[in-house]
C-alpha atoms as a PDB file:
ATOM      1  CA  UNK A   1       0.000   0.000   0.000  1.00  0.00           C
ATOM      2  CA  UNK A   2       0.839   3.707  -1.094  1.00  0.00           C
ATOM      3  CA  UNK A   3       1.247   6.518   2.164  1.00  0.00           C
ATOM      4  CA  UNK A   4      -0.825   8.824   0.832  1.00  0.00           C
ATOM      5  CA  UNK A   5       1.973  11.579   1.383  1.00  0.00           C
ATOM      6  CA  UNK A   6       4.961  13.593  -1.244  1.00  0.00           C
ATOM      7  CA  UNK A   7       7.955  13.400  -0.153  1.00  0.00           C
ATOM      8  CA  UNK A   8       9.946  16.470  -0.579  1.00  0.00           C
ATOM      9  CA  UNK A   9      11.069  16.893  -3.856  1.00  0.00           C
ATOM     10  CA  UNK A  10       7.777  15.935  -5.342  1.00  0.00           C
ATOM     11  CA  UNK A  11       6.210  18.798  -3.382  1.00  0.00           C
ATOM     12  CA  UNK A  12       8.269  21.110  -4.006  1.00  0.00           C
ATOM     13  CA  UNK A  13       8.060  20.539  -8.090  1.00  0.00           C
ATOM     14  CA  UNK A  14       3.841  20.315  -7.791  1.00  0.00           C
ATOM     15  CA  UNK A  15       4.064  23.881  -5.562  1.00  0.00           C
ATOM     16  CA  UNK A  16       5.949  25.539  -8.690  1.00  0.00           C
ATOM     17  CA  UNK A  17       3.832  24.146 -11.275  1.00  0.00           C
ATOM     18  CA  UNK A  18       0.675  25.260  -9.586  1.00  0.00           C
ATOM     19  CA  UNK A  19       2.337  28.808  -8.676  1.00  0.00           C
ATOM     20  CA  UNK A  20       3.465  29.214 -12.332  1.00  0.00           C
ATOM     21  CA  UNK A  21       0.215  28.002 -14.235  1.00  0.00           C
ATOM     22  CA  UNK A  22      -3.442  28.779 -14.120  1.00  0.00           C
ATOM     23  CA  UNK A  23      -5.549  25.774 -13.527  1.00  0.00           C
ATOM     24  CA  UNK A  24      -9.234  27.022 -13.839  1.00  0.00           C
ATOM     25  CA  UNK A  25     -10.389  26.798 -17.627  1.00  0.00           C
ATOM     26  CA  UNK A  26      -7.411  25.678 -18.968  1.00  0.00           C
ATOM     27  CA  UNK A  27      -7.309  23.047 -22.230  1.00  0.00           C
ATOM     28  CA  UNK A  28      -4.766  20.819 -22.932  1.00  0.00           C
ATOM     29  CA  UNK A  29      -2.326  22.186 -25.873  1.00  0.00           C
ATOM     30  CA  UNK A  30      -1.371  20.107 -28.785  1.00  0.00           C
ATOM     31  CA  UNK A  31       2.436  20.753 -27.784  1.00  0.00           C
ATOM     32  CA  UNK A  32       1.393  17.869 -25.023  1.00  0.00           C
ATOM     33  CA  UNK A  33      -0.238  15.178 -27.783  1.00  0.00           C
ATOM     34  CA  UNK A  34      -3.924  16.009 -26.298  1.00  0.00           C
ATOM     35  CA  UNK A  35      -7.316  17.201 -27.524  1.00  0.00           C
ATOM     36  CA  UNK A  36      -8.178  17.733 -31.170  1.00  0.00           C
ATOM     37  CA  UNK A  37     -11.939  18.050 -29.871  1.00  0.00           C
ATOM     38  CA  UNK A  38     -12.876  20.368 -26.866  1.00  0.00           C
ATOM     39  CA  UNK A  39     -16.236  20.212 -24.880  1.00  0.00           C
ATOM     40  CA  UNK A  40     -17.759  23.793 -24.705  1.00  0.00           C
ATOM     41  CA  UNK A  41     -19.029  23.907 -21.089  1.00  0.00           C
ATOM     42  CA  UNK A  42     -22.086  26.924 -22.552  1.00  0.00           C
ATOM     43  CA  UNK A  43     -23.575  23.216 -24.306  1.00  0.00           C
ATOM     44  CA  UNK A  44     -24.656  21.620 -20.933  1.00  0.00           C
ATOM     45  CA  UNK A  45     -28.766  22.038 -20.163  1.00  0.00           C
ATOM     46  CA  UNK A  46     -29.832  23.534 -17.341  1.00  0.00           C
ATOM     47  CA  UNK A  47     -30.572  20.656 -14.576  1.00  0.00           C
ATOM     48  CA  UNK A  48     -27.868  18.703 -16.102  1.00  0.00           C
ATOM     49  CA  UNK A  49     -24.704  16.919 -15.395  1.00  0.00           C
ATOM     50  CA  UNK A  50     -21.828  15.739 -17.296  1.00  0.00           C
ATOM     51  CA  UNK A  51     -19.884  12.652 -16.518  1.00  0.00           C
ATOM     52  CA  UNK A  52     -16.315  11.687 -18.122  1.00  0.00           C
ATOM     53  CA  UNK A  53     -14.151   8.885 -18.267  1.00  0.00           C
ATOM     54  CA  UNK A  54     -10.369   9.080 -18.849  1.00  0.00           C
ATOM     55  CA  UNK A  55      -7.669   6.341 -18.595  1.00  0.00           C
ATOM     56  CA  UNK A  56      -4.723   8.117 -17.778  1.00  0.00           C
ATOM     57  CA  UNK A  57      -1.905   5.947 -18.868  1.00  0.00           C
ATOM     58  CA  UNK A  58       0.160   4.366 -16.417  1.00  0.00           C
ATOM     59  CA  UNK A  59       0.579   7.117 -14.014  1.00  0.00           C
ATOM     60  CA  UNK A  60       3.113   6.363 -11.397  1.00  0.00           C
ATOM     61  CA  UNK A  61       5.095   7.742  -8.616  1.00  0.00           C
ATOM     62  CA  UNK A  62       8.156   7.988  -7.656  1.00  0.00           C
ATOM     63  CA  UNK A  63       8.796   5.098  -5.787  1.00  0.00           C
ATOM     64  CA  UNK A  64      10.071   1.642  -7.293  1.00  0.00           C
ATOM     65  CA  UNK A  65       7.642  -0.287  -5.262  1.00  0.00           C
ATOM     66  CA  UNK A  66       8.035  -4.136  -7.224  1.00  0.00           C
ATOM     67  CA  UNK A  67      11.686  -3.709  -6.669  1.00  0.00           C
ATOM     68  CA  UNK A  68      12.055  -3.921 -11.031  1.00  0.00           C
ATOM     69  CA  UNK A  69      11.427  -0.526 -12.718  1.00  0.00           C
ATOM     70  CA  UNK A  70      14.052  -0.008 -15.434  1.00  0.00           C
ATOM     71  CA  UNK A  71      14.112  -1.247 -19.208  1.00  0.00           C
ATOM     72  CA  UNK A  72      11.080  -3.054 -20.229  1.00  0.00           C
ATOM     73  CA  UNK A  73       9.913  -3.741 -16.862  1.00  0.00           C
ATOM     74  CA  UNK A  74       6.138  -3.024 -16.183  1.00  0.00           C
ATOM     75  CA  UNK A  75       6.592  -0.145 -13.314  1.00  0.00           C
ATOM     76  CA  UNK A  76       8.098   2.815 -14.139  1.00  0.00           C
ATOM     77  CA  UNK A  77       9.680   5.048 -11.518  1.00  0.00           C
ATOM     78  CA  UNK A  78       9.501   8.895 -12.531  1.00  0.00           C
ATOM     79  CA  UNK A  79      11.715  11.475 -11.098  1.00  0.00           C
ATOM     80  CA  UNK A  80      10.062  14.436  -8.953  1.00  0.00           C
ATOM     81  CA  UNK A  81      10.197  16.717 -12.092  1.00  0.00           C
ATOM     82  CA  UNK A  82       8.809  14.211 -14.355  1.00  0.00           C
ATOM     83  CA  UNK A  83       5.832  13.089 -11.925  1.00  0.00           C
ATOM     84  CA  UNK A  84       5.380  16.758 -11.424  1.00  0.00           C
ATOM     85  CA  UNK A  85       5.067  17.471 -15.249  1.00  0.00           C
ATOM     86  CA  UNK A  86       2.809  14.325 -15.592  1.00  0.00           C
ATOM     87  CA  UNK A  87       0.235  15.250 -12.763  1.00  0.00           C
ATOM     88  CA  UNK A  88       0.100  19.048 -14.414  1.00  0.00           C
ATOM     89  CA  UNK A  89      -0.585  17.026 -17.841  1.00  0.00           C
ATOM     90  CA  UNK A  90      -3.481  15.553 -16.836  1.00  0.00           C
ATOM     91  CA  UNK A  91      -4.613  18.223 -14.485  1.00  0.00           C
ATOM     92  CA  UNK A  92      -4.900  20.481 -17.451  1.00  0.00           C
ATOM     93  CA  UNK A  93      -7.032  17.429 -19.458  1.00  0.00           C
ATOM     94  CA  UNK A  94      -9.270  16.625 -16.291  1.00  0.00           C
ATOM     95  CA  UNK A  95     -10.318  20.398 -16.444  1.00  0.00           C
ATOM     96  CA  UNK A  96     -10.356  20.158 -20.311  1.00  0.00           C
ATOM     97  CA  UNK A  97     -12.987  17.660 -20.119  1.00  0.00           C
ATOM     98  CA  UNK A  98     -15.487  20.456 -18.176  1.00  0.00           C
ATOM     99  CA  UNK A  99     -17.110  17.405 -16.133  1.00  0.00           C
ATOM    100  CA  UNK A 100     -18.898  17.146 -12.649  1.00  0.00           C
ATOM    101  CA  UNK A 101     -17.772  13.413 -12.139  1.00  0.00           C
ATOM    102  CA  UNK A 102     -14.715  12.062 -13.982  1.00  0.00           C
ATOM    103  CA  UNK A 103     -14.024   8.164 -13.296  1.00  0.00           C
ATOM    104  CA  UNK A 104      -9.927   8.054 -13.925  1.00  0.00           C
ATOM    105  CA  UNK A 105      -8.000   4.568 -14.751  1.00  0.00           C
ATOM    106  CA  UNK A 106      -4.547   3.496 -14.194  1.00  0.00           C
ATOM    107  CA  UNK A 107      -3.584   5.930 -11.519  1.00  0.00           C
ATOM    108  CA  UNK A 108      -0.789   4.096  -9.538  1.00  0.00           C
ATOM    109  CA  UNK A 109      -0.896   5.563  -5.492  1.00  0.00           C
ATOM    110  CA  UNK A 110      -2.625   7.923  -3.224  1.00  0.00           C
ATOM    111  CA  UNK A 111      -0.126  10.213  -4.060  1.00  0.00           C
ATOM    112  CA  UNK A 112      -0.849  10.474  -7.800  1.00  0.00           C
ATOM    113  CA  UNK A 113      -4.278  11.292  -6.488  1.00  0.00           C
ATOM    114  CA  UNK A 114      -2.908  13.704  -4.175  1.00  0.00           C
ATOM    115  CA  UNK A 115      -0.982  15.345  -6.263  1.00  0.00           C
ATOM    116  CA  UNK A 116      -3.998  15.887  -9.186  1.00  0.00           C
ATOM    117  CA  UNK A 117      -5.910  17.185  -6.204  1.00  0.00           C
ATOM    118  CA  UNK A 118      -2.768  19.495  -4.729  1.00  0.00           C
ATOM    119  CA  UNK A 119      -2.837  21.183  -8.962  1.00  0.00           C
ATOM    120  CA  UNK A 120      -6.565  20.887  -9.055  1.00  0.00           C
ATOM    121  CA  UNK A 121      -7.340  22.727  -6.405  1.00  0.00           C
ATOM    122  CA  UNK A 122     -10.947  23.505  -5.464  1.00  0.00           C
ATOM    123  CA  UNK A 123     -12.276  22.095  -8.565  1.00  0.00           C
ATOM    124  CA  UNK A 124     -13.035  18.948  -7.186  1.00  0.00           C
ATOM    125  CA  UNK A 125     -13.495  18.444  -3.460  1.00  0.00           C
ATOM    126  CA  UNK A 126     -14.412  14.660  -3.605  1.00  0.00           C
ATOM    127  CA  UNK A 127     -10.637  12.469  -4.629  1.00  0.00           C
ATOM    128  CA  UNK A 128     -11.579   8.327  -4.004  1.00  0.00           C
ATOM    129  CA  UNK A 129      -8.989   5.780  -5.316  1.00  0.00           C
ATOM    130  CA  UNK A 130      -9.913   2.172  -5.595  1.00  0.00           C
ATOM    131  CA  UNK A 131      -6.589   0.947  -4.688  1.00  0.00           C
ATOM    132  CA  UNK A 132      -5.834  -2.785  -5.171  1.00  0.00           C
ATOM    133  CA  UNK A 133      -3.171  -2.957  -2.922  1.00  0.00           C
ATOM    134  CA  UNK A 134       0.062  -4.948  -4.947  1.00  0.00           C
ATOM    135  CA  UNK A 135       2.840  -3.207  -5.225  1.00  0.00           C
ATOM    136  CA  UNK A 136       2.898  -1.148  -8.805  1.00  0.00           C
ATOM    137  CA  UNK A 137      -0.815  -1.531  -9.105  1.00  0.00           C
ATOM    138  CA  UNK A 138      -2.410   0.747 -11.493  1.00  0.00           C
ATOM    139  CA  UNK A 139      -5.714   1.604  -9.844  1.00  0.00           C
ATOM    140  CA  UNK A 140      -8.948   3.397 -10.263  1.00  0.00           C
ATOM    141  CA  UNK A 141     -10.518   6.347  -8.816  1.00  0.00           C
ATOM    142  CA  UNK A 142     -13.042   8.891  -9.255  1.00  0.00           C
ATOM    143  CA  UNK A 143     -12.892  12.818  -8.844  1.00  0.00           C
ATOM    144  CA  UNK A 144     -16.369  14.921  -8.374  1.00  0.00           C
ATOM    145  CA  UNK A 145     -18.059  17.488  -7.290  1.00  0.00           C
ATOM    146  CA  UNK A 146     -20.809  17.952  -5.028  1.00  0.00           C
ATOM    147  CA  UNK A 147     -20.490  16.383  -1.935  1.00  0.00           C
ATOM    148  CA  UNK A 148     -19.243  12.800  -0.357  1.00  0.00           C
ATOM    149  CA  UNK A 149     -21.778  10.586   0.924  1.00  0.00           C
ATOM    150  CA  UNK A 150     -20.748   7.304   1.245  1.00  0.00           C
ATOM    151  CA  UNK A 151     -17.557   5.017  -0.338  1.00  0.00           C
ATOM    152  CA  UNK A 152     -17.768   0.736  -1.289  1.00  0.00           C
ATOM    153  CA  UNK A 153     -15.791  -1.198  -2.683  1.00  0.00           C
ATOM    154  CA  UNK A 154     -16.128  -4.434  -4.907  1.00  0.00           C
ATOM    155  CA  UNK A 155     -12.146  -5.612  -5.428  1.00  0.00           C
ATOM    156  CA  UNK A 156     -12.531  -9.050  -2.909  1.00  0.00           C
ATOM    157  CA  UNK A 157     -16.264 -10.017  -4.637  1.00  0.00           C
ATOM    158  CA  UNK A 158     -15.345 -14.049  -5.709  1.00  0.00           C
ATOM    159  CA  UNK A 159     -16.373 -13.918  -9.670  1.00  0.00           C
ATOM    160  CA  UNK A 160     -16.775 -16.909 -11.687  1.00  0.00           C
ATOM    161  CA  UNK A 161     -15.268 -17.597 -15.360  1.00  0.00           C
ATOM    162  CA  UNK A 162     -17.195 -19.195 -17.822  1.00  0.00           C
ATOM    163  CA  UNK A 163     -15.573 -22.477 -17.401  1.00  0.00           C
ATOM    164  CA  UNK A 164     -16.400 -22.659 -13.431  1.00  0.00           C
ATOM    165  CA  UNK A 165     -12.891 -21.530 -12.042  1.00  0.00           C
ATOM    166  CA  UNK A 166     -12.664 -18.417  -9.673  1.00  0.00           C
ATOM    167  CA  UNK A 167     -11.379 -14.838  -9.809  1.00  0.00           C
ATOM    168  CA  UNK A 168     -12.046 -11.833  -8.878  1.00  0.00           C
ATOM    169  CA  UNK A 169     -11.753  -7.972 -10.272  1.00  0.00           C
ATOM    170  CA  UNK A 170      -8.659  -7.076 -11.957  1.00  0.00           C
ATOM    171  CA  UNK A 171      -9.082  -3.720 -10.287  1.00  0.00           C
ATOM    172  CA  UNK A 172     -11.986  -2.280  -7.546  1.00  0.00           C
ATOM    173  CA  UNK A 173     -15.188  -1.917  -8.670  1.00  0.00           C
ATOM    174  CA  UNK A 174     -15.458   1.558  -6.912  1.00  0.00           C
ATOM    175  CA  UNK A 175     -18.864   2.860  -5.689  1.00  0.00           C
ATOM    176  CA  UNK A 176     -19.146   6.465  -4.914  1.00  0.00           C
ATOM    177  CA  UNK A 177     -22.251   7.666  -3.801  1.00  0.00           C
ATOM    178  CA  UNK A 178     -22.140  11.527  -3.773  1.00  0.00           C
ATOM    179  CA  UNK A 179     -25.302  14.471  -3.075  1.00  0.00           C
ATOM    180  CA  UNK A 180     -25.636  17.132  -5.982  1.00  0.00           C
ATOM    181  CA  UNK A 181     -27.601  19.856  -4.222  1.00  0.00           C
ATOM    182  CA  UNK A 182     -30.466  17.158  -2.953  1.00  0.00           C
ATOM    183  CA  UNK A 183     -29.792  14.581  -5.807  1.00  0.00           C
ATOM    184  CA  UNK A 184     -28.282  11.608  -4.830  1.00  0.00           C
ATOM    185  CA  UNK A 185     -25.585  10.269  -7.540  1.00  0.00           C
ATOM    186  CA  UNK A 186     -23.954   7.250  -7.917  1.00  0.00           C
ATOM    187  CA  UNK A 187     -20.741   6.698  -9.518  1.00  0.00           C
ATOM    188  CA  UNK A 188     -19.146   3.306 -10.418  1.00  0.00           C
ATOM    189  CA  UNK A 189     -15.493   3.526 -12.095  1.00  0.00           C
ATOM    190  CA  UNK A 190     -13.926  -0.063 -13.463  1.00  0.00           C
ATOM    191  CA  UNK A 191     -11.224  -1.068 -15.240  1.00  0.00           C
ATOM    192  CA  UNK A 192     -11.500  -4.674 -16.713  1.00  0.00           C
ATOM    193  CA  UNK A 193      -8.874  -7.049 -17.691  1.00  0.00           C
ATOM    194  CA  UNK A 194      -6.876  -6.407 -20.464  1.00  0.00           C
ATOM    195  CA  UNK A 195      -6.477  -8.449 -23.521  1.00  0.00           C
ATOM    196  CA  UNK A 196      -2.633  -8.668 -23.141  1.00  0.00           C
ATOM    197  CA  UNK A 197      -1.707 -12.263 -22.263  1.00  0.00           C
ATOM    198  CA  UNK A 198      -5.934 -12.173 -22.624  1.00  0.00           C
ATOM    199  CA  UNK A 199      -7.762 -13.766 -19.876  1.00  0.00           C
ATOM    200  CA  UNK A 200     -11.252 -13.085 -21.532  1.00  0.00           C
ATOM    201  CA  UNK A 201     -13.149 -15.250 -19.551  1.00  0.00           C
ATOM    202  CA  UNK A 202     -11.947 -13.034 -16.475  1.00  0.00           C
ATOM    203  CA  UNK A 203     -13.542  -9.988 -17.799  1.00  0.00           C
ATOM    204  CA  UNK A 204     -16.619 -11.299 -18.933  1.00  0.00           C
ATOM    205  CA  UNK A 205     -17.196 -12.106 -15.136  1.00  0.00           C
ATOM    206  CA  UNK A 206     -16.357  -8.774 -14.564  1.00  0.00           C
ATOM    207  CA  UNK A 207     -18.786  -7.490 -16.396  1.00  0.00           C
ATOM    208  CA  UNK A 208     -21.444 -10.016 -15.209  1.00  0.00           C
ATOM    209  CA  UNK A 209     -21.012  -8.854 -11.555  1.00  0.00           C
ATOM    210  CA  UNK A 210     -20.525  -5.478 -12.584  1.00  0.00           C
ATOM    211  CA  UNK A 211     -24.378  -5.676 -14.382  1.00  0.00           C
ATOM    212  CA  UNK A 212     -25.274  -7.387 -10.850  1.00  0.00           C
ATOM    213  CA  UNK A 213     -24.094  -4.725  -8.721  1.00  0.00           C
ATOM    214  CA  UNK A 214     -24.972  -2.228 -10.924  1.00  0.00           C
ATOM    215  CA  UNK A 215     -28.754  -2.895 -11.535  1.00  0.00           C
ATOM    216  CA  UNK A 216     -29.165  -4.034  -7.959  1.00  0.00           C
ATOM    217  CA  UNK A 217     -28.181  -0.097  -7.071  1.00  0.00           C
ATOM    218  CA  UNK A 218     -30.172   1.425  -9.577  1.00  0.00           C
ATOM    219  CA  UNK A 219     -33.146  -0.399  -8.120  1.00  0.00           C
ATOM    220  CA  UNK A 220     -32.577   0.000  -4.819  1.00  0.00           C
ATOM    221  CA  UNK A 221     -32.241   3.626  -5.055  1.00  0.00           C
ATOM    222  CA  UNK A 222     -34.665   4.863  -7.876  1.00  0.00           C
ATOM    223  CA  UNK A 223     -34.400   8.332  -6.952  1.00  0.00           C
ATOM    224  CA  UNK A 224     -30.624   8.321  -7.876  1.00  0.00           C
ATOM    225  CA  UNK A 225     -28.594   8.980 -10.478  1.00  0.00           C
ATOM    226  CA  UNK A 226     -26.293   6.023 -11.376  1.00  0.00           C
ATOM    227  CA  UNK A 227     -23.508   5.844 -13.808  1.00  0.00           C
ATOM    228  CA  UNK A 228     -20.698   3.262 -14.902  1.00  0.00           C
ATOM    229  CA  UNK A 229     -17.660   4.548 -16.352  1.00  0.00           C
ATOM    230  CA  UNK A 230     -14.675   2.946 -17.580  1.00  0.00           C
ATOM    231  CA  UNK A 231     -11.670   1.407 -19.833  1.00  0.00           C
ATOM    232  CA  UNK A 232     -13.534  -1.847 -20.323  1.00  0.00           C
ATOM    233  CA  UNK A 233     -11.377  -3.301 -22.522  1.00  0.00           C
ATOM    234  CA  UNK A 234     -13.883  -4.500 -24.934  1.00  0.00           C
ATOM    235  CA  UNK A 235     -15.862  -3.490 -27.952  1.00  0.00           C
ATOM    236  CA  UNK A 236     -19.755  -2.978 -28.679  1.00  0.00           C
ATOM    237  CA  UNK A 237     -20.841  -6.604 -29.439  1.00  0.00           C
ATOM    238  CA  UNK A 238     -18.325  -8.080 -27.631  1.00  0.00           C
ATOM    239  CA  UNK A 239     -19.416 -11.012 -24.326  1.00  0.00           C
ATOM    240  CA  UNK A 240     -18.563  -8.473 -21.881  1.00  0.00           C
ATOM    241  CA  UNK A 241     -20.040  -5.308 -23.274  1.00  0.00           C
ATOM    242  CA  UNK A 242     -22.973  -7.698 -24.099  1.00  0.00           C
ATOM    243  CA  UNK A 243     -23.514  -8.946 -20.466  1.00  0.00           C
ATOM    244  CA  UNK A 244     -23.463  -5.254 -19.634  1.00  0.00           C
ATOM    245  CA  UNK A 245     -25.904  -4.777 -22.278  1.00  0.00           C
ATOM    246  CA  UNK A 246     -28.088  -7.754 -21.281  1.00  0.00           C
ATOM    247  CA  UNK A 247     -31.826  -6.905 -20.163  1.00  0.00           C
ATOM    248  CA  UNK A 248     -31.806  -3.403 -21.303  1.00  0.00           C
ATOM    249  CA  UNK A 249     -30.960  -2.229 -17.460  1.00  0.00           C
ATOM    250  CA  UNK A 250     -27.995  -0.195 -18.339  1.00  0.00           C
ATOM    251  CA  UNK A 251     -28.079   1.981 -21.449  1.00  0.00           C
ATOM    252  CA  UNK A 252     -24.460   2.511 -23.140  1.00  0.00           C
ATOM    253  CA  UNK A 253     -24.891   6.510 -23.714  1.00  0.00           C
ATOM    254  CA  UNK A 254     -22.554   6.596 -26.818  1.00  0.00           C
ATOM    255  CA  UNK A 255     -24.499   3.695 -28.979  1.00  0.00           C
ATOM    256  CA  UNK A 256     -26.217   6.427 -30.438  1.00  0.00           C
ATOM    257  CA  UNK A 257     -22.384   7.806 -31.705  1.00  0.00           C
ATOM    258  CA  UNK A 258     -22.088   4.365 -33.896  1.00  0.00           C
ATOM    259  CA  UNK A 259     -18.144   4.437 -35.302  1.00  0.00           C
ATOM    260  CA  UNK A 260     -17.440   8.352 -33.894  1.00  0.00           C
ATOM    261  CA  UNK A 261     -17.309   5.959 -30.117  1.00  0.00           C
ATOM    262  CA  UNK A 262     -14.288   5.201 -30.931  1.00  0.00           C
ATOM    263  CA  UNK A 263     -11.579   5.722 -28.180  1.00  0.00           C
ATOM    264  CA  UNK A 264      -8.629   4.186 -29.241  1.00  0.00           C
ATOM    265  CA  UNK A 265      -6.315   3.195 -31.992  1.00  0.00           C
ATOM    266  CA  UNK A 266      -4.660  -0.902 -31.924  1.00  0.00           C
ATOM    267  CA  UNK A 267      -2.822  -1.967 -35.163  1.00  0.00           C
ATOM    268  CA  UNK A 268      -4.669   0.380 -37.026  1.00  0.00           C
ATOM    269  CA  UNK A 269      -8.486  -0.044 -36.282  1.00  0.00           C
ATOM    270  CA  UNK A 270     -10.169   2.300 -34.022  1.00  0.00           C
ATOM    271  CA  UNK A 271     -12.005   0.422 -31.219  1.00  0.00           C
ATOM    272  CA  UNK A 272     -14.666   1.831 -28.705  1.00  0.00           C
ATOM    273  CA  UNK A 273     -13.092   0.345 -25.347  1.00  0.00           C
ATOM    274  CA  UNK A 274     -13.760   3.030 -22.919  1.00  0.00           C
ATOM    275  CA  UNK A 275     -17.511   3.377 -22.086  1.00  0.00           C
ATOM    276  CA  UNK A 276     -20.201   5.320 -19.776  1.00  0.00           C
ATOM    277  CA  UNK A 277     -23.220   3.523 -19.063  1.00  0.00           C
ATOM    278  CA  UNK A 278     -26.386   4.919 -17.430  1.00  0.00           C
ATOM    279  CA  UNK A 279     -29.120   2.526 -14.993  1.00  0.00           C
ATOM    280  CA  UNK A 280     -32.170   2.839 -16.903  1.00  0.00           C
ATOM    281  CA  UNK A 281     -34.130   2.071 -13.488  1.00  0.00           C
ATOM    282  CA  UNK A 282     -32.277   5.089 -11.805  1.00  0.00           C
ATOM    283  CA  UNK A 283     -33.282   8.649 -11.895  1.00  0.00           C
ATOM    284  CA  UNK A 284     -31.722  11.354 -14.888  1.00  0.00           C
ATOM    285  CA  UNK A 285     -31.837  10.532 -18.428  1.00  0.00           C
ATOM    286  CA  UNK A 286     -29.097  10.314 -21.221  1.00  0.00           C
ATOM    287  CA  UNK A 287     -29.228  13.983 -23.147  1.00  0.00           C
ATOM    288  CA  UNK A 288     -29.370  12.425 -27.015  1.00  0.00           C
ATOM    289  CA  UNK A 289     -26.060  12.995 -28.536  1.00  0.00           C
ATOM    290  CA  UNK A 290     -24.010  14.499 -26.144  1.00  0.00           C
ATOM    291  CA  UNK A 291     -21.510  11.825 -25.864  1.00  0.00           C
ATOM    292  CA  UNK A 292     -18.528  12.842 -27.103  1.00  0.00           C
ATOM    293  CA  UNK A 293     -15.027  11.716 -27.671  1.00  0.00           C
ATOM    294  CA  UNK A 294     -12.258  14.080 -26.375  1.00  0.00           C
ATOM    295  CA  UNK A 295      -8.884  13.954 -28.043  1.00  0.00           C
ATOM    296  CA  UNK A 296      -8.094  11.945 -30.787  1.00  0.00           C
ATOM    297  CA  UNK A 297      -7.996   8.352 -30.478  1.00  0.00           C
ATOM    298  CA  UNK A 298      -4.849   7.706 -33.153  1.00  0.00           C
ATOM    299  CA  UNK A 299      -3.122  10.031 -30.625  1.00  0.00           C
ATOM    300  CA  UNK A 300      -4.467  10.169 -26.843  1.00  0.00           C
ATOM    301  CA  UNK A 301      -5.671  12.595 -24.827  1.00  0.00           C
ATOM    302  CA  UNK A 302      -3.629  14.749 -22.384  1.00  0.00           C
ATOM    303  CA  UNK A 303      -0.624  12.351 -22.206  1.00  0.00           C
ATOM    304  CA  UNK A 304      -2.402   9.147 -22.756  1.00  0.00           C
ATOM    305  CA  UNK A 305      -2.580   6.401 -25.098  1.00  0.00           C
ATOM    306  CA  UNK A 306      -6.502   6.939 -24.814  1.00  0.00           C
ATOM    307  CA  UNK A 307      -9.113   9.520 -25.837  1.00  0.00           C
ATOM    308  CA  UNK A 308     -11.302  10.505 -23.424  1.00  0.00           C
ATOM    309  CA  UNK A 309     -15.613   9.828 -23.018  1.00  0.00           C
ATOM    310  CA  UNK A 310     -17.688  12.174 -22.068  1.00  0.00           C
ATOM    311  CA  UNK A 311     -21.774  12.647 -21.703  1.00  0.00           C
ATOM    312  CA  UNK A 312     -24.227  14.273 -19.915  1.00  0.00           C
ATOM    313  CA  UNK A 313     -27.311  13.410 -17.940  1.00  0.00           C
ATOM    314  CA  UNK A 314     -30.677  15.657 -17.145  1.00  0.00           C
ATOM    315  CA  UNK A 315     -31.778  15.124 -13.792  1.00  0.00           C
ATOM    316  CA  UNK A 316     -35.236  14.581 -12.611  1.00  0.00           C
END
């Protein structure tokens, strides 16, 4: 496990970045490999909010926790400077995105948390991470606004393949459950298995259980707003996106976007992989065409491999 603390030197770099850079309004330039397409925050309805999902791509600290991080191994170990110019990175794409909950992937610590926090100052009071708790582990969490009401987590759930062995998430399932001036919202981020070295039966359970959880919260609370986002790792007519799909309980907000879902590039053929979806039996409804891809998926998005997924919901 991370201490959720900088050391020094990382401090000290985060404290001059923040003194020497605005961080309200700002959009990602194309000197840092990010957005080709930028939300306009005067497009949101009234009585509306907008949710986003953004893997962040592989953002570590500095500290070598598996013991391995040079060459090809997986961790990488930044220096202060380097972490510092990576948090400011995708500070300045988490405020490009203009969202009210933003469900992040692959954020390594506490203190890669901390430090988006430290450089995003008041714009978002509510910081969770999902952490899985193995050294190096690239985690989830979710940044939001309104206010904290309650905090579960799924990682230890026992999940079952398709042929009968057991598993479990790759990374938490994490719940947020957060109060939008008298509107309860709830906010699931995941991050299923990858296909390298594919273990595809381990993320269609994912997704099963996900659907499970999912769908039981949206019925049992009807007068809240609840919303899945996440790098999935899977495409529209895939087993796992179709479990998710199953029943018609959770609506996939950018089916109506056909191709233009498309998030990221892999040998050449665009793939939607990162998705929001919405509980039909919860409260708010999917605005019609708002969800849009930020960045361009050949390229990234503010630093990562990834473009970003944004939509927005009308409340009740």
């Amino acid at each position: 496990m991370k201490t959720p603390t900088f050391h020094a030197l990382e401090l000290a770099a985060l404290c001059a970045l923040a003194c020497s850079s605005s961080t309200t309004g700002t959009v990602p330039s194309q000197d840092a490999g990010v957005a080709t397409v930028v939300p306009d925050a005067g497009m949101v309805p009234p009585g509306a909010l907008t949710f986003a999902t953004f893997n962040t791509a592989r953002f570590f600290d500095t500290v070598c926790d598996s013991g391995n991080c040079l060459g090809s191994a997986f961790e990488d170990q930044l220096s202060p400077s380097g972490f510092a110019q990576k948090a400011a990175v995708l500070r300045d794409g988490i405020l490009g995105l203009q969202a009210d909950v933003v469900m992040l992937q692959e954020v390594e610590s506490q203190a890669c948390l901390d430090a988006l926090v430290t450089l995003l100052e008041d714009a978002y009071p509510v910081a969770i991470l999902g952490e899985y708790g193995t050294a190096a582990s690239l985690d989830v969490a979710i940044l939001a606004k309104g206010r904290l009401l309650e905090v579960q987590h799924h990682l230890n759930i026992p999940l079952r393949r398709p042929d009968g062995t057991s598993t479990r998430f790759s990374r938490d399932l994490l719940e947020v459950h957060l109060d939008f001036g008298g509107q309860r919202v709830i906010a699931f981020a995941a991050h299923f298995r990858s296909q390298f070295n594919d273990d595809p039966g381990r993320r269609l359970a994912e997704a099963q259980m996900a659907h499970t959880i999912i769908t039981a919260r949206a019925s049992g609370f009807p007068d809240a707003v609840v919303v899945l986002g996440g790098d999935l790792n899977d495409t529209p007519g895939s087993p796992p996106i179709n479990a998710l799909d199953a029943g018609g309980a959770l609506q996939r907000v950018a089916a109506d976007r056909g191709a233009a879902a498309g998030t990221y590039v892999y040998n050449g053929s665009l793939q939607a992989i990162d998705h929001i979806y919405l509980g039909r039996d919860s409260a708010g409804s999917y605005i019609p065409g708002s969800a849009q891809v930020v960045g361009d998926p050949a390229s990234g998005y503010s630093s990562s491999d990834h473009a970003a997924l944004r939509a927005q919901v009308s409340l009740p």
